[in-house]
C-alpha atoms as a PDB file:
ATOM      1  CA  UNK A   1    -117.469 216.354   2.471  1.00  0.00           C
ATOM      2  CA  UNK A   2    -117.433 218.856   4.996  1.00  0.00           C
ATOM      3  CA  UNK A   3    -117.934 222.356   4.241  1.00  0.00           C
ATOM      4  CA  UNK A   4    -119.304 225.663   5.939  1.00  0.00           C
ATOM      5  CA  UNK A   5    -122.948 226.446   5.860  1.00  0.00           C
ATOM      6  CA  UNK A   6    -124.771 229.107   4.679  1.00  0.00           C
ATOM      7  CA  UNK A   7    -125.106 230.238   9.291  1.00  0.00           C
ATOM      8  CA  UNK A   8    -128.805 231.332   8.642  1.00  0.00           C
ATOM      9  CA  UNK A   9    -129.490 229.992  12.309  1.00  0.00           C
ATOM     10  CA  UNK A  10    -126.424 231.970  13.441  1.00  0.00           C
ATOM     11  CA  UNK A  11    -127.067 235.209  15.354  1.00  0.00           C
ATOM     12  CA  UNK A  12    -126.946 238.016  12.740  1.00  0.00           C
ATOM     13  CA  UNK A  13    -123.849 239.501  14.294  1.00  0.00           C
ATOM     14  CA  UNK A  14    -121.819 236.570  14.372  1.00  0.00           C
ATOM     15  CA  UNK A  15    -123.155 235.337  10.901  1.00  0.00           C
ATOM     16  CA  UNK A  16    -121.754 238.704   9.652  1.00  0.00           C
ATOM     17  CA  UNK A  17    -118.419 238.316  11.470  1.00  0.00           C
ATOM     18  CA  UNK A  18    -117.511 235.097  10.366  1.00  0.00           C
ATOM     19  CA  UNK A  19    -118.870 235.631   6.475  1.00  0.00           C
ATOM     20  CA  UNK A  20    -116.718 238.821   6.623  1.00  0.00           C
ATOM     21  CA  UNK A  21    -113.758 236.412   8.101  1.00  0.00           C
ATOM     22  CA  UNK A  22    -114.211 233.947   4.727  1.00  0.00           C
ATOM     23  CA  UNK A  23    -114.684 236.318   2.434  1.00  0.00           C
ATOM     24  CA  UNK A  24    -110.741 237.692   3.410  1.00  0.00           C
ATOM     25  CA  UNK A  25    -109.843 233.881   2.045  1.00  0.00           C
ATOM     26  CA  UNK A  26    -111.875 233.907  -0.505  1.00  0.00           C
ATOM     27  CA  UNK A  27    -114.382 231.699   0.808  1.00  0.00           C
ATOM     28  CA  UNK A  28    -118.774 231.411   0.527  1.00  0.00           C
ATOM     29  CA  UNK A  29    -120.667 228.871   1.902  1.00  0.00           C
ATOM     30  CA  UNK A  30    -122.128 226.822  -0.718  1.00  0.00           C
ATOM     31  CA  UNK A  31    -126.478 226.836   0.547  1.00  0.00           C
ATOM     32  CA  UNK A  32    -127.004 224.265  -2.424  1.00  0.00           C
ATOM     33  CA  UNK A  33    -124.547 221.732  -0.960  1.00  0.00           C
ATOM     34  CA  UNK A  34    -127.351 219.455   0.758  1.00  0.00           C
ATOM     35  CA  UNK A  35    -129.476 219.554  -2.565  1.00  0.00           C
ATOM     36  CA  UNK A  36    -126.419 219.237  -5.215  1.00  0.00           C
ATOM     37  CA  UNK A  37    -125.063 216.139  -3.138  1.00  0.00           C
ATOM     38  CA  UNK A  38    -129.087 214.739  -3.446  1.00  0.00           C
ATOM     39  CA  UNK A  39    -129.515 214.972  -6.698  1.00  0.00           C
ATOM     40  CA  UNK A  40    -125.908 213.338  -7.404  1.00  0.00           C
ATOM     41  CA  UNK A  41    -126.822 210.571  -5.108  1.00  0.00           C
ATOM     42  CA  UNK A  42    -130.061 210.148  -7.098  1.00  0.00           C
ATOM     43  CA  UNK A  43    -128.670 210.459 -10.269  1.00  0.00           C
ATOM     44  CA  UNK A  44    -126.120 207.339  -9.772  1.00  0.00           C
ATOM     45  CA  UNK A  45    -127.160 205.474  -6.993  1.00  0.00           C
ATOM     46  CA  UNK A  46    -125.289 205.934  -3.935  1.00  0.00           C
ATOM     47  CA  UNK A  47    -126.468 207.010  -0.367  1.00  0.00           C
ATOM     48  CA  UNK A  48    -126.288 210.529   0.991  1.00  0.00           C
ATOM     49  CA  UNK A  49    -126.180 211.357   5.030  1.00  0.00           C
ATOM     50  CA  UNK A  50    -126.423 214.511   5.530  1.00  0.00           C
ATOM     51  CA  UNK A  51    -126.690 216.960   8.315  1.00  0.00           C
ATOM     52  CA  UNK A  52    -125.766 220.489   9.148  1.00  0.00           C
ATOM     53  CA  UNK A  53    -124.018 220.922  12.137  1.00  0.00           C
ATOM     54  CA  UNK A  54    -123.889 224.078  15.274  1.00  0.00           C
ATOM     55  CA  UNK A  55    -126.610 226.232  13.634  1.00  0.00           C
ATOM     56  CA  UNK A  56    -125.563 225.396  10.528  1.00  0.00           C
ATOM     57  CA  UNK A  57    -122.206 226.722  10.585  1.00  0.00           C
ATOM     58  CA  UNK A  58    -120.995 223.634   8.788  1.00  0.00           C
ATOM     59  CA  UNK A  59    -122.553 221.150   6.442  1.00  0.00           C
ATOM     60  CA  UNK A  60    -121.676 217.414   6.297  1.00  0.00           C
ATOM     61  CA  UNK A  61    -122.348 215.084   3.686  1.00  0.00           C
ATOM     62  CA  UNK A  62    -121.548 211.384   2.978  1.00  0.00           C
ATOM     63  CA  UNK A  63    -121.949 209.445  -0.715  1.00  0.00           C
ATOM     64  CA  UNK A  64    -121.522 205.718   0.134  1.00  0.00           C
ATOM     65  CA  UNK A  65    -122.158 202.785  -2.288  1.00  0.00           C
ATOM     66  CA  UNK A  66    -124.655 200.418  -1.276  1.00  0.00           C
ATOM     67  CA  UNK A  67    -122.986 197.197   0.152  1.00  0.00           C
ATOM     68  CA  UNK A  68    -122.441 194.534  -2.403  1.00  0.00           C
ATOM     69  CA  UNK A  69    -124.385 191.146  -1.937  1.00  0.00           C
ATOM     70  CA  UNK A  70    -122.207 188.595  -0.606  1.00  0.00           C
ATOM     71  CA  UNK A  71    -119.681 187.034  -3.243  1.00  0.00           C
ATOM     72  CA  UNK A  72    -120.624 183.926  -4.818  1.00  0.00           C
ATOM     73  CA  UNK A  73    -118.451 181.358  -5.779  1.00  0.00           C
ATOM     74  CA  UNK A  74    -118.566 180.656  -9.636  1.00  0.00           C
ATOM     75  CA  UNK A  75    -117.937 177.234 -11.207  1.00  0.00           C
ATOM     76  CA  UNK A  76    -116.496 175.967 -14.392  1.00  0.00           C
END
């Protein structure tokens, strides 16, 4: 999931411009993104990457499945 960031390590000006630029499309940065995707991960068991990207201007997040232990064959 990629979405924008909450640009708190934006210069002030530019953090205004842009969150006056999404709020015309009806768009917020979501700040809880990072935690909400953590506690999903915990809660069933996949793996989260993470990372916020150009001074947090956008967020990036991952939920993978762990890798499945090689198949066994079964016999009657």
């Amino acid at each position: 999931m990629v979405d924008f960031g909450d640009q708190t390590r934006l210069p002030r000006g530019v953090r205004r411009v842009l969150r006056a630029w999404l709020a015309r499309f009806h768009v917020t940065p979501r700040a809880a993104l990072g935690e909400r995707m953590g506690t999903l991960a915990a809660e069933t068991g996949v793996e989260l990457r993470f990372r916020q990207l150009y001074l947090d201007y956008a967020r990036y997040g991952v939920l993978t499945r762990p890798a499945a232990g090689p198949a066994r064959a079964v016999s009657g």
